[in-house]
Protein backbone atom coordinates (compact mmCIF):
# COMPACT_ATOMS: atom_id res chain seq x y z
CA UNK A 1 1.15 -33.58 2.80
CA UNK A 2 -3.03 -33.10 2.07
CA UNK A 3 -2.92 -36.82 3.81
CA UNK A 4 -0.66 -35.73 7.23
CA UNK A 5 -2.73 -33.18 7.70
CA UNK A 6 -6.46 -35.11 7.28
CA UNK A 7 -4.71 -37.51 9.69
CA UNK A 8 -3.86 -34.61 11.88
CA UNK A 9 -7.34 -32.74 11.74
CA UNK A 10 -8.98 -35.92 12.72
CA UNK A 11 -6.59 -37.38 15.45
CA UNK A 12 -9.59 -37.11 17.78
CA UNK A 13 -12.19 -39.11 15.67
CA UNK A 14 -9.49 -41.64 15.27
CA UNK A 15 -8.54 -41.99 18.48
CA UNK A 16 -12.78 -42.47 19.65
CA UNK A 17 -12.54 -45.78 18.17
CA UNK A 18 -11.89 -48.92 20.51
CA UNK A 19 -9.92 -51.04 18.50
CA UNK A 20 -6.99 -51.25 16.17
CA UNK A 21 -8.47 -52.34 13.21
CA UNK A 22 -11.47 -49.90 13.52
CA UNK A 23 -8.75 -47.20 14.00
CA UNK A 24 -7.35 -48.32 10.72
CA UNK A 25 -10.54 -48.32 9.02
CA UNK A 26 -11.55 -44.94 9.73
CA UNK A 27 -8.04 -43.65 8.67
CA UNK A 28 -8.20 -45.12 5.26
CA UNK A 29 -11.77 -44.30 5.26
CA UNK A 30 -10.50 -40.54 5.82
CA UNK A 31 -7.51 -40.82 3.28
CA UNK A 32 -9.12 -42.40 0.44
CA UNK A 33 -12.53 -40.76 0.48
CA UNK A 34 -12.63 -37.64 2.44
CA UNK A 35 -11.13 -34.49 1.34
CA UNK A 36 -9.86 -31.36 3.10
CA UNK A 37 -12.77 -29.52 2.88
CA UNK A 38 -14.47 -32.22 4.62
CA UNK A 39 -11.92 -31.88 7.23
CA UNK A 40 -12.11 -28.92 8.02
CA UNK A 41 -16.22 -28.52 8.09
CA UNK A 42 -15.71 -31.31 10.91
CA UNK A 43 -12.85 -29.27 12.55
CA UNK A 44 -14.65 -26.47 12.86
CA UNK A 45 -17.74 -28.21 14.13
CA UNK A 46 -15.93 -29.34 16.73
CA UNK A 47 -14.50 -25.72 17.31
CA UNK A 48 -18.02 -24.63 17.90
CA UNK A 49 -19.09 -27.18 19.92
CA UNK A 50 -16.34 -26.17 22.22
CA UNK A 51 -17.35 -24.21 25.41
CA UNK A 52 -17.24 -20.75 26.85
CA UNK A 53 -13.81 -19.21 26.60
CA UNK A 54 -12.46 -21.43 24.29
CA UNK A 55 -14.62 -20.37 21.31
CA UNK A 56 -14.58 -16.95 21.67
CA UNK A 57 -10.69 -17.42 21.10
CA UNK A 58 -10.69 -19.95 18.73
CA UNK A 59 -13.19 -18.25 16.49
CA UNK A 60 -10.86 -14.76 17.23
CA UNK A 61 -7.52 -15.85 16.09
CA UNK A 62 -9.55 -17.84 13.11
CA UNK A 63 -10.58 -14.33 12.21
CA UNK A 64 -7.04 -12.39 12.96
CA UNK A 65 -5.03 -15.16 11.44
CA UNK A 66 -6.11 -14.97 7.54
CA UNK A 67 -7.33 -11.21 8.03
CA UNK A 68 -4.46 -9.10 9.05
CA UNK A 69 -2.21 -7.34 6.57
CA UNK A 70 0.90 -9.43 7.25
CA UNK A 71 1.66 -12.20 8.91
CA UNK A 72 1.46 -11.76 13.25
CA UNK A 73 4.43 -13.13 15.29
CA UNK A 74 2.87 -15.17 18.23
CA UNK A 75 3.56 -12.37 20.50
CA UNK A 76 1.46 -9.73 18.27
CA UNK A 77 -1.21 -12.10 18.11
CA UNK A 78 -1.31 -13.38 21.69
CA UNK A 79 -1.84 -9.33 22.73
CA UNK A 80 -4.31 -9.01 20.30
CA UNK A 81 -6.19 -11.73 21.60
CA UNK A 82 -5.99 -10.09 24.98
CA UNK A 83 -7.69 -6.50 23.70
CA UNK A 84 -10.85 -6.14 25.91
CA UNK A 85 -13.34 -3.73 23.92
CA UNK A 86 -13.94 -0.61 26.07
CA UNK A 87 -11.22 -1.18 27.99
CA UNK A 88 -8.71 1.59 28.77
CA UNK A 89 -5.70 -0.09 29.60
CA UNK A 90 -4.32 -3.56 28.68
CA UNK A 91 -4.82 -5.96 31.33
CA UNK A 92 -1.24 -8.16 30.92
CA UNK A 93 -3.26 -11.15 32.82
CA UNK A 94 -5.61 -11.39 29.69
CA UNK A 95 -3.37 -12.15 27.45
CA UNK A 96 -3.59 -16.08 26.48
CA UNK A 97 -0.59 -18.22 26.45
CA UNK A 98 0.14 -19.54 23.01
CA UNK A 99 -0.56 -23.43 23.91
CA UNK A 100 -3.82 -22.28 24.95
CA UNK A 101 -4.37 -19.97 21.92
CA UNK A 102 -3.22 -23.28 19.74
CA UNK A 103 -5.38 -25.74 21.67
CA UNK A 104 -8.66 -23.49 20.96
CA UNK A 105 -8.12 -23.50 17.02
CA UNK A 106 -7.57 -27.59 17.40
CA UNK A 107 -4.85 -28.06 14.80
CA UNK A 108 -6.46 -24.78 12.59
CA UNK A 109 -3.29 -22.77 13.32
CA UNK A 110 0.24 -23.19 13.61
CA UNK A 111 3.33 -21.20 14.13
CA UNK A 112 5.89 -21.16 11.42
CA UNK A 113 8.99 -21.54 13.83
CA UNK A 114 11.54 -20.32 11.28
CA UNK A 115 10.19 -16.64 11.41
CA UNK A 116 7.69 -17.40 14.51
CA UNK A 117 4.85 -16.29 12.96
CA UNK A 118 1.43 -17.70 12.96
CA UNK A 119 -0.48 -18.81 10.23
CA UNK A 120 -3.27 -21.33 8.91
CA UNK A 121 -2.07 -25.14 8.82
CA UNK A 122 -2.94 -25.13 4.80
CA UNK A 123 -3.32 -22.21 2.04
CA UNK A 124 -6.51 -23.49 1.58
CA UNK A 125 -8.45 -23.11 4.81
CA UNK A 126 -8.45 -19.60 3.84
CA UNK A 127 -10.85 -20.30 1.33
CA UNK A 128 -12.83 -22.60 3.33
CA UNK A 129 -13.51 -19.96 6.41
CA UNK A 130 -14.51 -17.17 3.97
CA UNK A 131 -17.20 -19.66 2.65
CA UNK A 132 -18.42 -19.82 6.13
CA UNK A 133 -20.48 -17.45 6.98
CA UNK A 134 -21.75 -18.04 10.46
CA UNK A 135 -18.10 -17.15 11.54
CA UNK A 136 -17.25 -14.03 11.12
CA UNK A 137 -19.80 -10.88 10.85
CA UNK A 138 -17.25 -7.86 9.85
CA UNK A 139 -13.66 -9.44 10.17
CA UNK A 140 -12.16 -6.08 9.59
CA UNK A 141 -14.19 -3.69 11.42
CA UNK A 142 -13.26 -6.24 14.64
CA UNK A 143 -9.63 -6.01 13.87
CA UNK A 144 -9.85 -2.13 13.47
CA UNK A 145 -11.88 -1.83 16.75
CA UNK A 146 -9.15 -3.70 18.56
CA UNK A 147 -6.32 -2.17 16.97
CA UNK A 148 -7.98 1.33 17.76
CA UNK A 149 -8.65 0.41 21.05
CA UNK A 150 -4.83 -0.79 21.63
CA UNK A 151 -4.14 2.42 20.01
CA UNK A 152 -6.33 4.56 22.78
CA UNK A 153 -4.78 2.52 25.90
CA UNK A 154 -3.72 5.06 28.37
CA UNK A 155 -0.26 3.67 28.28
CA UNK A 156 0.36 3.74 24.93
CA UNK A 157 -1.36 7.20 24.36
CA UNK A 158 1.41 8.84 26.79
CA UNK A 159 4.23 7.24 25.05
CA UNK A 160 6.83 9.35 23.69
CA UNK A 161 5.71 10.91 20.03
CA UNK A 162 9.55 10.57 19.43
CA UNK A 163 9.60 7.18 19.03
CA UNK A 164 11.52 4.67 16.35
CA UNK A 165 10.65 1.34 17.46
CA UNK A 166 7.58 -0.05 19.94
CA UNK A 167 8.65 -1.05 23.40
CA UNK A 168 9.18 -4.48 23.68
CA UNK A 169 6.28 -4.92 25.96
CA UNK A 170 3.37 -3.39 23.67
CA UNK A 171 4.83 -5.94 21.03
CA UNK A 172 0.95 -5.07 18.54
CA UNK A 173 1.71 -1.42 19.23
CA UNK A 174 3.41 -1.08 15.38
CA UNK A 175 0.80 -3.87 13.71
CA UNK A 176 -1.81 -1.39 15.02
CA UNK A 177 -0.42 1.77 14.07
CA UNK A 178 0.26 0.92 10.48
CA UNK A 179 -2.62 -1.28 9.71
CA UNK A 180 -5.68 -0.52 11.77
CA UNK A 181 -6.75 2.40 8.86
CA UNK A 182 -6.37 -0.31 6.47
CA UNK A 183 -9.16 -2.74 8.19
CA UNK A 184 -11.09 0.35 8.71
CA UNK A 185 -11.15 1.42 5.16
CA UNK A 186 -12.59 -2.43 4.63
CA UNK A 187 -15.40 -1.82 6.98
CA UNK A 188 -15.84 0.76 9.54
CA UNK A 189 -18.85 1.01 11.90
CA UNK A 190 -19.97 4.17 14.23
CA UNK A 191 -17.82 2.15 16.60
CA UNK A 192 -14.67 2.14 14.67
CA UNK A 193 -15.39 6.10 14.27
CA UNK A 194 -15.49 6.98 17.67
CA UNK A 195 -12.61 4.91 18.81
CA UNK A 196 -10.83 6.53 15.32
CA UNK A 197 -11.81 10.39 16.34
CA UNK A 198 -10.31 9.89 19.58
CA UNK A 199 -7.03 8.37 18.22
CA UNK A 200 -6.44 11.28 15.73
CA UNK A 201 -7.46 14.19 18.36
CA UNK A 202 -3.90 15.70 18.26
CA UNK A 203 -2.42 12.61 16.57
CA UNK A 204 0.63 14.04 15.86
CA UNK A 205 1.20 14.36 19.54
CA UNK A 206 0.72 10.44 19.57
CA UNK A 207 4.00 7.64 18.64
CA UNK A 208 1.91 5.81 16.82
CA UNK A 209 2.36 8.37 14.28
CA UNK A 210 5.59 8.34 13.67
CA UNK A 211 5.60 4.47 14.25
CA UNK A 212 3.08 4.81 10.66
CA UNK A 213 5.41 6.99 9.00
CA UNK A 214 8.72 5.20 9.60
CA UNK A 215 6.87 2.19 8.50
CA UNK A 216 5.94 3.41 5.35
CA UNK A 217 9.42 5.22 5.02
CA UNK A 218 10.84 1.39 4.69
CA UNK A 219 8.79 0.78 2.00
CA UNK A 220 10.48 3.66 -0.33
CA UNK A 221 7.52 2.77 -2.71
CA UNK A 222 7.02 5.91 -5.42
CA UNK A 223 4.81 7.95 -3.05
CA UNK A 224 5.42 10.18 -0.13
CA UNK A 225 8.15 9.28 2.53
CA UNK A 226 8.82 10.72 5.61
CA UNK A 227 12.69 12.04 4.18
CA UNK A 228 12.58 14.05 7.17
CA UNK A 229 12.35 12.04 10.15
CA UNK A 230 13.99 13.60 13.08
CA UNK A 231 13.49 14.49 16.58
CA UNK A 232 11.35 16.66 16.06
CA UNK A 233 7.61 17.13 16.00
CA UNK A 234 6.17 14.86 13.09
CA UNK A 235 3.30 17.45 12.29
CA UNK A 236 1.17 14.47 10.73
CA UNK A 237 -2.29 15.50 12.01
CA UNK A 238 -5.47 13.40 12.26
CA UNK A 239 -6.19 14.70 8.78
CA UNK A 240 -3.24 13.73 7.22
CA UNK A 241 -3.55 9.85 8.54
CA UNK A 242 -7.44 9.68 7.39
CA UNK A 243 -6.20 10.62 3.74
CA UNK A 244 -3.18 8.55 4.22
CA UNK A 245 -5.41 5.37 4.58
CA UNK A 246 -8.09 6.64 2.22
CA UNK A 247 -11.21 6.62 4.70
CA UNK A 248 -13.69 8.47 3.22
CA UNK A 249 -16.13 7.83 5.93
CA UNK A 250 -13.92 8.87 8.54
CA UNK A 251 -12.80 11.73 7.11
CA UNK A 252 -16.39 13.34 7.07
CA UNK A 253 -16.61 12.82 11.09
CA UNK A 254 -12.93 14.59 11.07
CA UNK A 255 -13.48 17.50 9.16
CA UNK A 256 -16.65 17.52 11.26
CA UNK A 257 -14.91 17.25 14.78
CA UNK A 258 -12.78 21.02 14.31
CA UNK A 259 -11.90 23.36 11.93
CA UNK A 260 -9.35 22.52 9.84
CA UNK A 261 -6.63 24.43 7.68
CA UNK A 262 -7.13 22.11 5.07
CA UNK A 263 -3.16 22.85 3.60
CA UNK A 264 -2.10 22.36 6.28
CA UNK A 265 1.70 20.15 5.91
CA UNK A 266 3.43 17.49 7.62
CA UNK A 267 6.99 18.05 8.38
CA UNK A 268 7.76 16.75 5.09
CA UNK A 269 5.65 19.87 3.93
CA UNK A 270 2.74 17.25 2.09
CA UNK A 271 -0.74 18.22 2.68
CA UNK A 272 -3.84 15.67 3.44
CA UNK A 273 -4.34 15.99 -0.48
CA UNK A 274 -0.68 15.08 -1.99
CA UNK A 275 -1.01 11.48 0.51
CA UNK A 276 -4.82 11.14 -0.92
CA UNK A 277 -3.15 11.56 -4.40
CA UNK A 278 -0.26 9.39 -4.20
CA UNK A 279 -1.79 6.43 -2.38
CA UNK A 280 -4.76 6.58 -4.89
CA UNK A 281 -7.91 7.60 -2.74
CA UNK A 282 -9.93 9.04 -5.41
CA UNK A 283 -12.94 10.41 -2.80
CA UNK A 284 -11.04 11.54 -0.59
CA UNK A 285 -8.87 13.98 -3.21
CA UNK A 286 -12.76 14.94 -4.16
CA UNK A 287 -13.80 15.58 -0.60
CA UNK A 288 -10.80 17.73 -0.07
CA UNK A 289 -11.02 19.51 -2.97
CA UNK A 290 -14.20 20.11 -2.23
CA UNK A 291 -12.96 22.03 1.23
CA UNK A 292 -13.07 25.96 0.96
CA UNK A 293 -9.56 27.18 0.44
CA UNK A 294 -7.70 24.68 -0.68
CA UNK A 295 -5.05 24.62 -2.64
CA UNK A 296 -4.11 22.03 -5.20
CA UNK A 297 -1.08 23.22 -6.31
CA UNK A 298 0.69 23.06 -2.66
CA UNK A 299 4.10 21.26 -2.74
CA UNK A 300 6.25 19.70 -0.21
CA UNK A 301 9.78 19.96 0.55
CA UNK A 302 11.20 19.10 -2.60
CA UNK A 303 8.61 20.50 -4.90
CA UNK A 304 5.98 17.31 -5.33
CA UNK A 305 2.66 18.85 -6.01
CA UNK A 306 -0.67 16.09 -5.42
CA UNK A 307 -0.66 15.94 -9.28
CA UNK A 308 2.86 14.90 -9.57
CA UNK A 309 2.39 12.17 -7.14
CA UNK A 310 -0.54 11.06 -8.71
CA UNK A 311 0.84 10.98 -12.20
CA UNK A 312 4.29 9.07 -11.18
CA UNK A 313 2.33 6.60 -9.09
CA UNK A 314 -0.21 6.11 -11.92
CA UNK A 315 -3.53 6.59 -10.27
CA UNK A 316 -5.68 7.55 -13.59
CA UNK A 317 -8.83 8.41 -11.60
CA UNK A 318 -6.86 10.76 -9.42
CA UNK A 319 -5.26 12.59 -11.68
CA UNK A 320 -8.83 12.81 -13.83
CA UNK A 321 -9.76 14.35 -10.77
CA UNK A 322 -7.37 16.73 -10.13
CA UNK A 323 -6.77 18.06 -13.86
CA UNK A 324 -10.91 18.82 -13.80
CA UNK A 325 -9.69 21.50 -11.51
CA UNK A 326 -8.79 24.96 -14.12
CA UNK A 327 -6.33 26.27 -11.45
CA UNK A 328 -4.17 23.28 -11.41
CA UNK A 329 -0.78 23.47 -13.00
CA UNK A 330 -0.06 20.28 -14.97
CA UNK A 331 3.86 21.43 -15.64
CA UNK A 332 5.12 22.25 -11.87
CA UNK A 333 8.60 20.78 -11.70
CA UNK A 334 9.43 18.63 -8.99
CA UNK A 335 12.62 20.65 -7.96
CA UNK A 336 14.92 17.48 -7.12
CA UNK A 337 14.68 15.66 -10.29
CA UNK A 338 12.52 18.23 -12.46
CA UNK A 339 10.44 16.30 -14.04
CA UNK A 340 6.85 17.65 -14.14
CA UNK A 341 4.03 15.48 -14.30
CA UNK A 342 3.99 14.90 -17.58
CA UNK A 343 7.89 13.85 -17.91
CA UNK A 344 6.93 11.40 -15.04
CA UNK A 345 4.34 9.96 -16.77
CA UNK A 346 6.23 9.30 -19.46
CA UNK A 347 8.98 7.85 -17.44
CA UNK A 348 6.68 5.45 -15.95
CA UNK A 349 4.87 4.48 -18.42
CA UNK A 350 1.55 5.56 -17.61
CA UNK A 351 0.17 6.18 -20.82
CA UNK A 352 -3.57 6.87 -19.98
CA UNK A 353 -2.26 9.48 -17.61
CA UNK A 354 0.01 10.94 -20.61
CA UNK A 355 -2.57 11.13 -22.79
CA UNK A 356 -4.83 12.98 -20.38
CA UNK A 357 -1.76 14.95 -19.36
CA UNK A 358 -1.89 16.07 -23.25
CA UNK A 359 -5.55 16.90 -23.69
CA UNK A 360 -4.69 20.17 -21.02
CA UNK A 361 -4.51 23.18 -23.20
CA UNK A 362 -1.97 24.73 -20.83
CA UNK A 363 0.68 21.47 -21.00
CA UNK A 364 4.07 22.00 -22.12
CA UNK A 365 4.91 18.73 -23.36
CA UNK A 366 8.46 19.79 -24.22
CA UNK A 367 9.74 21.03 -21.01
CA UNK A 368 13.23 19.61 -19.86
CA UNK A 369 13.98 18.65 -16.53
CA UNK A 370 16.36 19.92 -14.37
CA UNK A 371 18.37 17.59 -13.59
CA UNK A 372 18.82 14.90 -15.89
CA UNK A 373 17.84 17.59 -18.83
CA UNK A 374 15.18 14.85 -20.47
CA UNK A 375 12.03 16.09 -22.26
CA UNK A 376 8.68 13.52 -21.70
CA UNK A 377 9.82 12.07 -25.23
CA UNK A 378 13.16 11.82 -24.38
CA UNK A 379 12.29 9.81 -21.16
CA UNK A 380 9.75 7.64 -22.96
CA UNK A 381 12.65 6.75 -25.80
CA UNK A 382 15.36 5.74 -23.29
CA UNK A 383 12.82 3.46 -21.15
CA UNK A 384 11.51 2.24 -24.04
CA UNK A 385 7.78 3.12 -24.12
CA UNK A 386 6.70 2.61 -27.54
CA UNK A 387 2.81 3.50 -27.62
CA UNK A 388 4.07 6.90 -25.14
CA UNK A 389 6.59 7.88 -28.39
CA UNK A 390 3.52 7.83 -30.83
CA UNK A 391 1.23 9.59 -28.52
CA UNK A 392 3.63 12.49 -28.01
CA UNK A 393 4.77 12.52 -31.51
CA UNK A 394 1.58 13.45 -32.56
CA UNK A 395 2.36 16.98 -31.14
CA UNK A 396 3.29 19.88 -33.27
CA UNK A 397 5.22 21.57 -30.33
CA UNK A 398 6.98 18.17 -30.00
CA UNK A 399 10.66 17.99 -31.53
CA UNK A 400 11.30 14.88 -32.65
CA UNK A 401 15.19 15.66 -32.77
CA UNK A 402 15.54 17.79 -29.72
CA UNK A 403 19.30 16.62 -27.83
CA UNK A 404 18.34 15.79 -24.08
CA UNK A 405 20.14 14.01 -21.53
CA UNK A 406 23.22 14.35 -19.66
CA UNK A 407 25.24 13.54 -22.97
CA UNK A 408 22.86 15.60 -24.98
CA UNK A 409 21.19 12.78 -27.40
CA UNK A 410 18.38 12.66 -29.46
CA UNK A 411 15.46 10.65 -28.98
CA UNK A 412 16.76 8.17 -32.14
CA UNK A 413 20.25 7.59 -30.05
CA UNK A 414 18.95 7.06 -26.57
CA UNK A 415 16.32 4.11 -27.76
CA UNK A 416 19.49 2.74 -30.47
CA UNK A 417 21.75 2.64 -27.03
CA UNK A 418 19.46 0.80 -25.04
CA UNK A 419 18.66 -1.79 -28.13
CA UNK A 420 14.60 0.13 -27.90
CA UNK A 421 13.88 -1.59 -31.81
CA UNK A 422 10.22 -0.57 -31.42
CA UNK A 423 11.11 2.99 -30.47
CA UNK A 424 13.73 3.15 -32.98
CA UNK A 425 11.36 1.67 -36.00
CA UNK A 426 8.60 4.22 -34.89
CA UNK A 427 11.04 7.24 -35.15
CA UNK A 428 12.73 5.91 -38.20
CA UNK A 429 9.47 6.12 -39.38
CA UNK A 430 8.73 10.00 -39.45
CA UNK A 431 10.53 11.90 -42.27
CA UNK A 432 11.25 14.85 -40.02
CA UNK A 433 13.88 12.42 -38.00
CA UNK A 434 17.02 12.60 -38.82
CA UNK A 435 18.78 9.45 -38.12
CA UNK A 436 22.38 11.27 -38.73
CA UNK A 437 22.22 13.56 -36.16
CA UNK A 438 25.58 12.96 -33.39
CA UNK A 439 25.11 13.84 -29.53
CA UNK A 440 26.54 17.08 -28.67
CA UNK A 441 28.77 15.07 -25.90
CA UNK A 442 30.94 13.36 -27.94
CA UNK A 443 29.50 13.49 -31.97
CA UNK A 444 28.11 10.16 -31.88
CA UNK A 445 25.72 8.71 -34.49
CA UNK A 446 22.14 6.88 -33.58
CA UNK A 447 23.86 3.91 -35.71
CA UNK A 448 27.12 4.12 -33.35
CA UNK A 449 25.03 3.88 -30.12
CA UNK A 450 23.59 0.67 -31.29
CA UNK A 451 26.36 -0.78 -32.34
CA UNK A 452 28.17 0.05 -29.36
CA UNK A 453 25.09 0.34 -26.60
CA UNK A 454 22.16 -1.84 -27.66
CA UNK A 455 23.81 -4.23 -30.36
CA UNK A 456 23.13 -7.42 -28.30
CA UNK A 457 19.13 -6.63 -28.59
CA UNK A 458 19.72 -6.37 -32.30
């Protein structure tokens, strides 16, 4: 393969020579001795030498190729090479065809037919253009610019904010909604700000929007989703997309550019601070808490306070953060499940966050959820976290026997069912466990359940 490829990269040297057997000579000269760094360092130096046009889009898909957040179908790409900064509308007749967008990158980039996507001929060219430094000044804040500026295009601006998929002919319009905040966060300059401020001036009047939140709906990751997509108004403001991307810098030139309710919700009910919390933005949760009025404690639809979100997604500094504030309540249930932060902590295994969790004064670290009925102990037995059991059985208010669960078991049974031997040794292990003790459901033992349940872990 490394050998195809050298060949490949240097078709044109090998072709300069007059004769066969020099031909041959510089091949094996190329195969034997040269490697693909040194292929590529010639590649490119033919790239630059290039003229006019040519570079400038050779050296811009060499910069969008290995820098965006996924990889870009030719389509996505071939627009994005057709962005024209301070332009206010997309100019179709700028857009490059992909033979020509191919030819400038001289064998750099190819398109991966299967899923016709573009991408660098070898993993390691990647490498090789980050070592380069005379190519790229701020890869990110480029991509952000253009995306923004796709973003602002007076055609895409009056789209419908009701939308659930791009139209086919703005084919970057959902790479640029969903990513440009993440190439901003990277590096933004006072250019990326301005073209950001005017994007998120009554952004949730914008499809973009909604394009970003139906994106991140797909991902059902452990953070907030957009349950409640509808027809209706989305409600995520400008605010709510800075903290959703985590852009500190940004956000300052927000709260700047009008006053803000800083609780205010999404349709989902989440405020600016529960997506700062459970995407991890640690500034950003202490800029807004830092805002007059706001309130920590808000939840959304189903109950999901910024500290729950925090604790389930296991963002330590956040929930440091949050828990130095004396008004925030560290057992709010989250009304679906009911688990509070603490039980999901413990479900997780996040066991900096439970111990934290544990050092409130005001933490009930007994409190049974709703739901499935499971104390933070009882969760942390049935999953199996080990070094979570010890650090809650070090409580006094913690029961070490007390029946949880749908089938009301002890701690001791639901680690023996699901064959937990660490869990089971460390409980066996306190003299105020009583390993005789039968489930209220149907009177059986901690030694039945592993015989029956977790016997093949035995």
């Amino acid at each position: 393969m490394c050998s195809f490829l050298l060949v490949s990269l240097n078709i044109d040297a090998i072709l300069e020579e007059v004769t066969i057997r020099q031909r041959r000579k510089i091949l094996e000269e190329m195969v034997r001795g040269k490697g693909l760094s040194e292929a590529y360092t010639a590649t490119l130096r033919r790239l630059k030498a290039q003229k006019g046009n040519k570079l400038i889009l050779g050296q811009k898909v060499l910069m969008w190729v290995p820098h965006s957040e996924r990889p870009l179908l030719v389509e996505e790409l071939c627009h994005a090479m057709g962005v024209e900064m301070g332009s206010v509308e997309m100019d179709l007749e700028n857009i490059p065809a992909l033979r020509t967008l191919l030819a400038s990158c001289l064998g750099l980039v190819t398109v991966e037919v299967s899923s016709s996507t573009v991408r660098l001929v070898h993993f390691t060219l990647k490498e090789h253009l980050s070592s380069d430094p005379t190519l790229f000044h701020n890869p990110h804040s480029e991509i952000a610019d253009a995306c923004l500026t796709y973003l602002n295009f007076e055609g895409v601006r009056d789209l419908s904010p009701h939308l659930d998929s791009p139209p086919s002919e703005m084919p970057l319009l959902e790479y640029a909604s969903c990513f440009w905040g993440k190439h901003a966060r990277r590096c933004a300059t006072e250019n990326t700000k301005i073209l950001a401020l005017r994007l998120l001036d009554r952004f949730d009047e914008r499809g973009s929007a909604r394009l970003l939140l139906l994106h991140h709906n797909k991902d059902r990751n452990p953070c907030p989703y957009f349950y409640r997509v509808s027809s209706g108004p989305t409600r995520f403001a400008g605010l709510h997309s800075v903290a959703f991307f985590g852009i500190a810098e940004i956000l300052t030139a927000v709260l700047d550019m009008k006053e803000w309710d800083v609780n205010t919700s999404d349709s989902a009910e989440c405020t600016a601070l529960a997506w700062a919390a459970a995407r991890g933005h640690e500034e950003v949760v202490r800029m807004l808490l830092e805002q007059d009025g706001v309130d920590p404690n808000k939840a959304d639809l189903v109950v999901r306070t910024p500290l729950s979100w925090a604790a389930e997604c296991g963002h330590e500094q956040v929930v440091r953060v949050l828990l130095e504030r004396e008004n925030v309540d560290p057992n709010k249930f989250w009304l679906e499940c009911g688990k509070t932060p603490l039980g999901l902590a413990a479900r997780h295994g996040h066991q900096r966050i439970v111990e934290m969790l544990l050092e409130r004064g005001d933490i009930d670290p007994s409190r049974v959820s709703r739901k499935y009925r499971r104390t933070p102990l009882s969760w942390a037995a049935v999953l199996g976290h080990e070094e979570i059991v010890k650090i809650l059985l070090k409580r006094e208010d913690v029961d070490p026997n007390q029946a949880a669960g749908k089938y009301r078991r002890t701690p001791l049974s639901s680690a023996a069912s699901c064959g937990h031997i660490g869990v089971v040794k460390v409980l066996l292990g306190r003299q105020d466990v009583d390993p005789n003790l039968t489930d209220s459901y149907d009177d059986r033992t901690p030694l039945l359940w592993a015989l029956e349940g977790g016997m093949r872990k035995w």
